[in-house]
C-alpha atoms as a PDB file:
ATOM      1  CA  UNK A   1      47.691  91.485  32.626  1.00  0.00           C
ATOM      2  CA  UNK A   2      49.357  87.948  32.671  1.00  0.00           C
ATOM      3  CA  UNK A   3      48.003  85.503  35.054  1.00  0.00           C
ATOM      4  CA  UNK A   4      50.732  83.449  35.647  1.00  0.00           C
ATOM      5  CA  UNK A   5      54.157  83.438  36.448  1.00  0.00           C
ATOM      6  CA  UNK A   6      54.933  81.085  33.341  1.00  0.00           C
ATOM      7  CA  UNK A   7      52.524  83.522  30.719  1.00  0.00           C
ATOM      8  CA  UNK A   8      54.682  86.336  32.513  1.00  0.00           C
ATOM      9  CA  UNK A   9      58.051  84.648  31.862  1.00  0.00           C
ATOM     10  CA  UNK A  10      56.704  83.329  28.242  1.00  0.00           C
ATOM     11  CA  UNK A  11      56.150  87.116  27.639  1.00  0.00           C
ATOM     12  CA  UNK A  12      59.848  88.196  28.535  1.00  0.00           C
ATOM     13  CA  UNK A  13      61.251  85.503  26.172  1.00  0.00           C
ATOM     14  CA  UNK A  14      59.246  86.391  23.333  1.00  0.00           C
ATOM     15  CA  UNK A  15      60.381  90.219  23.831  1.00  0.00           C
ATOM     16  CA  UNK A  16      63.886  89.347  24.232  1.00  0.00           C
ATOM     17  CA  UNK A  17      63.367  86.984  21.389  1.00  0.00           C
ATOM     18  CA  UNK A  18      61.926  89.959  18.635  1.00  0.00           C
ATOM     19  CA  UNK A  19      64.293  92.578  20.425  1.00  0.00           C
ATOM     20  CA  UNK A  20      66.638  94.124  17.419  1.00  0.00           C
ATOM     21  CA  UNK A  21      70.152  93.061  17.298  1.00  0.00           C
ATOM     22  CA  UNK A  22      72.427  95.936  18.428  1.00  0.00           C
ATOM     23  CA  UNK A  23      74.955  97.806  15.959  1.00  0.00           C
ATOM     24  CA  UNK A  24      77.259  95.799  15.145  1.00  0.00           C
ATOM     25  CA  UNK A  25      76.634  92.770  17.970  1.00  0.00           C
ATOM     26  CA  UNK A  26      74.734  89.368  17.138  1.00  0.00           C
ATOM     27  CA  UNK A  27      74.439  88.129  21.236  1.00  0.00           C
ATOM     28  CA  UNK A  28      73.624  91.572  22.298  1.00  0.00           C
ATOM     29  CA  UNK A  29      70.008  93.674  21.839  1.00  0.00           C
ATOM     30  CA  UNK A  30      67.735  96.430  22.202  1.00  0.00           C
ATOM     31  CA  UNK A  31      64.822  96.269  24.641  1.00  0.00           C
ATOM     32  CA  UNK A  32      62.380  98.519  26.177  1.00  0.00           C
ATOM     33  CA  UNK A  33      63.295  98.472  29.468  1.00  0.00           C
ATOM     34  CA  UNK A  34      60.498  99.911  31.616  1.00  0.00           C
ATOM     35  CA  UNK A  35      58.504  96.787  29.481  1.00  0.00           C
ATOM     36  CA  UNK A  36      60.996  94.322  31.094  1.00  0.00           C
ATOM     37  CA  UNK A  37      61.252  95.604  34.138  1.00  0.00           C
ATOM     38  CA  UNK A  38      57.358  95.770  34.030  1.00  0.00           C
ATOM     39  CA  UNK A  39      56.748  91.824  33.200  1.00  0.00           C
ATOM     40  CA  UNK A  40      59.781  91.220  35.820  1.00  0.00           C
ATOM     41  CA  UNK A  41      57.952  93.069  39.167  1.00  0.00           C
ATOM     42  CA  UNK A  42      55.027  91.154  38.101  1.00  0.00           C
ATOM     43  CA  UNK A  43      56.477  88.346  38.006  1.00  0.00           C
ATOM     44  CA  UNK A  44      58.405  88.512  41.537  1.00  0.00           C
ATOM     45  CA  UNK A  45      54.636  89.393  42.778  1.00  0.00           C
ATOM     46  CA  UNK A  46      53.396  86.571  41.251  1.00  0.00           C
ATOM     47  CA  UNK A  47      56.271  84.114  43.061  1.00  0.00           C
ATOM     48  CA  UNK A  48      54.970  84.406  46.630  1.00  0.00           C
ATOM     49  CA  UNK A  49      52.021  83.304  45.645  1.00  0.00           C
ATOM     50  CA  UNK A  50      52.857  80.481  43.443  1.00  0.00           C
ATOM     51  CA  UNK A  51      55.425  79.666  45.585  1.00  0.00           C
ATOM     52  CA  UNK A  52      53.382  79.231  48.931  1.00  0.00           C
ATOM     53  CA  UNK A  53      50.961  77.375  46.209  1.00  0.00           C
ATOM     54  CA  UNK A  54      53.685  75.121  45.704  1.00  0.00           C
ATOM     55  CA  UNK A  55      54.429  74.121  48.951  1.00  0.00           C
ATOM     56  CA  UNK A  56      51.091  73.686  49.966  1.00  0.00           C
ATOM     57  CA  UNK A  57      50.971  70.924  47.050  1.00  0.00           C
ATOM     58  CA  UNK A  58      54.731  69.211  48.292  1.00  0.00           C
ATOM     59  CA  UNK A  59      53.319  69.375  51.869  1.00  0.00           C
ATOM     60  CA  UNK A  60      49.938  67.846  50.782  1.00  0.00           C
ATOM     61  CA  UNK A  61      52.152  65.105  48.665  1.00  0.00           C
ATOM     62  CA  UNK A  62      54.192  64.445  51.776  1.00  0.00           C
ATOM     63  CA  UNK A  63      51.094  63.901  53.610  1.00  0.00           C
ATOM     64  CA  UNK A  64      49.260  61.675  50.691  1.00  0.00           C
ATOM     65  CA  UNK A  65      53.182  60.091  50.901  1.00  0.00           C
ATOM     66  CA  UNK A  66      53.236  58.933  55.030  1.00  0.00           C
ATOM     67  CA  UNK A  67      49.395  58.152  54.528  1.00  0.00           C
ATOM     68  CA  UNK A  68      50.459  55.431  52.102  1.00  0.00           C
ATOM     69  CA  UNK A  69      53.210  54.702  53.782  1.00  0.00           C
ATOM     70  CA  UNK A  70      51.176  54.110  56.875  1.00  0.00           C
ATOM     71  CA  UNK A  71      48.147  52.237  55.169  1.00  0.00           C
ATOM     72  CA  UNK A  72      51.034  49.992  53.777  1.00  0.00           C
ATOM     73  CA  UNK A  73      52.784  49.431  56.908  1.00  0.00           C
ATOM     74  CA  UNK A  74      49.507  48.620  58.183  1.00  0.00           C
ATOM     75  CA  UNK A  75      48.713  46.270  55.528  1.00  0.00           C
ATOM     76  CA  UNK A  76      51.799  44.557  55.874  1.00  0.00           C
ATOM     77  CA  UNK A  77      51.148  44.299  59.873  1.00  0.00           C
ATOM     78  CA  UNK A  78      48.173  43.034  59.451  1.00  0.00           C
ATOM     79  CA  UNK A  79      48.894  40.241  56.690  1.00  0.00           C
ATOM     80  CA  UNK A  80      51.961  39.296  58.978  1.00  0.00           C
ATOM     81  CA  UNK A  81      49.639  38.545  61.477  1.00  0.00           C
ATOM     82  CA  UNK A  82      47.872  36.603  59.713  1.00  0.00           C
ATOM     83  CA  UNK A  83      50.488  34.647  58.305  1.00  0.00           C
ATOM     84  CA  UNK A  84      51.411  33.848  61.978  1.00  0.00           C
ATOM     85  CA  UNK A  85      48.490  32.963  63.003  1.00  0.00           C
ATOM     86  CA  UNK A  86      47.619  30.515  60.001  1.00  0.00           C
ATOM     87  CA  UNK A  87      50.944  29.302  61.174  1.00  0.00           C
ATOM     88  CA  UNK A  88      50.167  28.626  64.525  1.00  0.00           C
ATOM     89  CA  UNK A  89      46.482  26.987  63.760  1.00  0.00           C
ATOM     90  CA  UNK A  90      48.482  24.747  61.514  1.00  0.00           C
ATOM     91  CA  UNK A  91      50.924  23.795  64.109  1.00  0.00           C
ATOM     92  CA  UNK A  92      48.092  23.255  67.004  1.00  0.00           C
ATOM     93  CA  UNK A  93      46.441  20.945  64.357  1.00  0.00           C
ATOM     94  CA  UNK A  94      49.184  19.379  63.456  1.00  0.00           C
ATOM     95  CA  UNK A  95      50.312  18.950  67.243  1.00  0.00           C
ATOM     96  CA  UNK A  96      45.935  17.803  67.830  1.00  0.00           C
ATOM     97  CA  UNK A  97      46.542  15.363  65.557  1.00  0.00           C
ATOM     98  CA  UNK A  98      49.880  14.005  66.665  1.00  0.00           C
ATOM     99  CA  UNK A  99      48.425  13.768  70.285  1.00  0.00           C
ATOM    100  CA  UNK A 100      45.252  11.690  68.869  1.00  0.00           C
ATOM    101  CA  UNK A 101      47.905   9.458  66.766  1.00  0.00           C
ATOM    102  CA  UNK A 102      49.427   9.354  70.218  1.00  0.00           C
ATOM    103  CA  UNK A 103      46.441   8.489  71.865  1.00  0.00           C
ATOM    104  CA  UNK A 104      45.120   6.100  69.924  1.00  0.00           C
ATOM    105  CA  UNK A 105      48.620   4.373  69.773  1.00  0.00           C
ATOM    106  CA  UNK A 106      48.268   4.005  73.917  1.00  0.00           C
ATOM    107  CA  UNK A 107      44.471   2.798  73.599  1.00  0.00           C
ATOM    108  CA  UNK A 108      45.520  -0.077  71.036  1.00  0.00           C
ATOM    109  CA  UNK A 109      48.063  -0.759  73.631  1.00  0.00           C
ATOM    110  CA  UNK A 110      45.737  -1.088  76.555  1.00  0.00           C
ATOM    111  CA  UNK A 111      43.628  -2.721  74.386  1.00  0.00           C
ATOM    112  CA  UNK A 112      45.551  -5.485  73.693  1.00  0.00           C
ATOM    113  CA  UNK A 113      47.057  -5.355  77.193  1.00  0.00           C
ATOM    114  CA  UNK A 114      43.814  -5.943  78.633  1.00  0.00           C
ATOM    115  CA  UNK A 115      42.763  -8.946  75.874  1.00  0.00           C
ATOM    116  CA  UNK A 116      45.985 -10.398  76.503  1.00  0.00           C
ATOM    117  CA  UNK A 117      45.051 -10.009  80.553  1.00  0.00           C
ATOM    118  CA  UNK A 118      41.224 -11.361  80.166  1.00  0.00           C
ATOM    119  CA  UNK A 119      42.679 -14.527  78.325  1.00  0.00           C
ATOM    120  CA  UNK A 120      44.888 -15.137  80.665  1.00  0.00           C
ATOM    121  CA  UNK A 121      42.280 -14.942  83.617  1.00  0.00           C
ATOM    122  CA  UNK A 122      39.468 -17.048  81.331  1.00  0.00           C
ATOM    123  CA  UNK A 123      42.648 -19.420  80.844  1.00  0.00           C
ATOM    124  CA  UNK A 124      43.530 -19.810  84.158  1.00  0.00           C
ATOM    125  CA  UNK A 125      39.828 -19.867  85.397  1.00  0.00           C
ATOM    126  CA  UNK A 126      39.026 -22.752  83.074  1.00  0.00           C
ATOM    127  CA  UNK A 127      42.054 -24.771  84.223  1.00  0.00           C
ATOM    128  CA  UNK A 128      41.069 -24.410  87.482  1.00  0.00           C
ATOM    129  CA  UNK A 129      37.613 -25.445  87.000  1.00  0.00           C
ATOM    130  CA  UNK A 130      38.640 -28.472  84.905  1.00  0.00           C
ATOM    131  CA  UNK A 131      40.831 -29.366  87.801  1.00  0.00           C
ATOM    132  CA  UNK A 132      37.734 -28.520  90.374  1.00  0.00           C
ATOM    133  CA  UNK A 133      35.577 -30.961  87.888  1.00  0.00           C
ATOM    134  CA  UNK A 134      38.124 -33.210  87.892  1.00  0.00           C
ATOM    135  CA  UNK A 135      38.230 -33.287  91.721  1.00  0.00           C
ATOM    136  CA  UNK A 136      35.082 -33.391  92.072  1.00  0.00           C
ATOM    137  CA  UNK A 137      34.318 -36.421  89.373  1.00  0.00           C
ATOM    138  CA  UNK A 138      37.264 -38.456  91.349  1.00  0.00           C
ATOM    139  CA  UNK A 139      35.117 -37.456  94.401  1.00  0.00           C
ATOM    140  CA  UNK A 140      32.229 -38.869  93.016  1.00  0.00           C
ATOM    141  CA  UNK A 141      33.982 -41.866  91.917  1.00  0.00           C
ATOM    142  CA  UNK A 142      35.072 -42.574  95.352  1.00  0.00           C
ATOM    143  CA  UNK A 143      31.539 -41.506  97.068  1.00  0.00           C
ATOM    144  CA  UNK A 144      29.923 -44.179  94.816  1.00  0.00           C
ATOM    145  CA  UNK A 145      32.452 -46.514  95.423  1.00  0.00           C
ATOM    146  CA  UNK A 146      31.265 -45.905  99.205  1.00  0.00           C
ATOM    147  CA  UNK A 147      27.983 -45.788  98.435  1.00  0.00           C
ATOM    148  CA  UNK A 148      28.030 -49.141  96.627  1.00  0.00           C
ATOM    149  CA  UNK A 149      30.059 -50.731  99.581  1.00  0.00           C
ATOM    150  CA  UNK A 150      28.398 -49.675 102.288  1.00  0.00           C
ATOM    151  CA  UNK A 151      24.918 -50.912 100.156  1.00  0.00           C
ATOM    152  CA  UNK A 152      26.917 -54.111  99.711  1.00  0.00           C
ATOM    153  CA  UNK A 153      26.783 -54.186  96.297  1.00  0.00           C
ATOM    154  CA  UNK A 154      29.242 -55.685  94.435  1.00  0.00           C
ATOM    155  CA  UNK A 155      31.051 -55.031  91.199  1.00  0.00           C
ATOM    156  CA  UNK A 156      29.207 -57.896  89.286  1.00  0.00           C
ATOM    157  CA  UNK A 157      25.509 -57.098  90.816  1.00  0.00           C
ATOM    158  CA  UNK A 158      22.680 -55.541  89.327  1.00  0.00           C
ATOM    159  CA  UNK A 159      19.535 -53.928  90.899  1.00  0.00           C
ATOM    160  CA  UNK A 160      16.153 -55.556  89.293  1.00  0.00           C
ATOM    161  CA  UNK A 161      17.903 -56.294  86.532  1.00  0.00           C
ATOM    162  CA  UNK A 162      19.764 -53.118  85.487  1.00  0.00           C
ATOM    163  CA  UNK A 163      23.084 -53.120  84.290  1.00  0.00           C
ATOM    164  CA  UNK A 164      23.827 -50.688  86.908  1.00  0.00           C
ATOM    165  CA  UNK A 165      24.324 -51.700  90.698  1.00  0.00           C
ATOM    166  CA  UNK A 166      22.033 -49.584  92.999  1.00  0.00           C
ATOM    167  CA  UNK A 167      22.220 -48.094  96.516  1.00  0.00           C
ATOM    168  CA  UNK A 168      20.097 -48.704  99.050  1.00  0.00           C
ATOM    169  CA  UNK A 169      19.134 -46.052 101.407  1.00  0.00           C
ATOM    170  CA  UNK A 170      16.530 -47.380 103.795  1.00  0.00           C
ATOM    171  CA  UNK A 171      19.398 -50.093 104.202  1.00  0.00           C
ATOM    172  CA  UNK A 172      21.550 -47.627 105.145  1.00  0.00           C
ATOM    173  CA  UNK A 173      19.623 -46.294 107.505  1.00  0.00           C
ATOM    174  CA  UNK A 174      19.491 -49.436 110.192  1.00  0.00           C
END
């Protein structure tokens, strides 16, 4: 007995095939019938099987199918993601390093804001001392101007000798 429904089918051609022409016919010929009809019920018992064979394997291939399908879609979702979120790092980089450009921009600023300030104060500061000094030297000038009156020492007088005039305290004190 044939084992498959193809070696069954195979069989039917190749008796159809030898048959013997009828009288006087080319397309037409003689068979043995109870043969045919034979290798025909065993092949309709052979199609149940083969056919729930069959769609075991489509089912199984639909299933193999939506598995890919799903790995892929997953794949896809996945590298998507990533793609976004390279995308993102890169723009909260580039947006760190804006904000440090930024930064540093503002602390050159005060920098120079504040050198600009502390010369200002030094220059100010020093003018104003030079003035105080200079106040203060005219002071002196005047106090020893006082002091060399009220010594009674004149312009043209020296003390022992010195070209500068002296004071005299003790005299002073009388």
């Amino acid at each position: 007995m044939a084992s498959g429904v193809e070696e069954l089918l195979d069989m039917l051609f190749e008796m159809i095939d030898e048959a013997k022409n009828a009288p006087l016919s080319s397309d037409k010929c003689v068979i043995e019938r109870d043969r045919a009809l034979d290798l025909i019920d065993d092949v309709r018992s052979q199609f149940p099987t083969e056919l729930s064979e069959a769609r075991k394997m489509m089912a199984r291939r639909a299933e193999l199918e939506n598995e890919a399908k799903y790995k892929a879609e997953a794949i896809i979702k996945a590298a998507e993601d990533r793609a976004r979120q390279m995308i993102s790092d890169e723009a909260i980089t580039q947006q760190a390093r804006q904000r440090a450009n930024e930064m540093m921009q503002q602390a050159e600023e005060r920098s120079r804001d504040l050198k600009r300030s502390a010369n200002e104060y030094c220059e100010d500061a020093l003018r104003r001392t030079e003035e105080a000094v200079a106040e203060a030297y005219d002071e002196i000038k005047k106090s020893r101007a006082r002091f060399r009156a009220a010594a009674g020492v004149s312009a043209g007088q020296t003390a022992q000798g010195g070209s500068r005039p002296m004071y005299d305290a003790a005299a002073d004190e009388d």
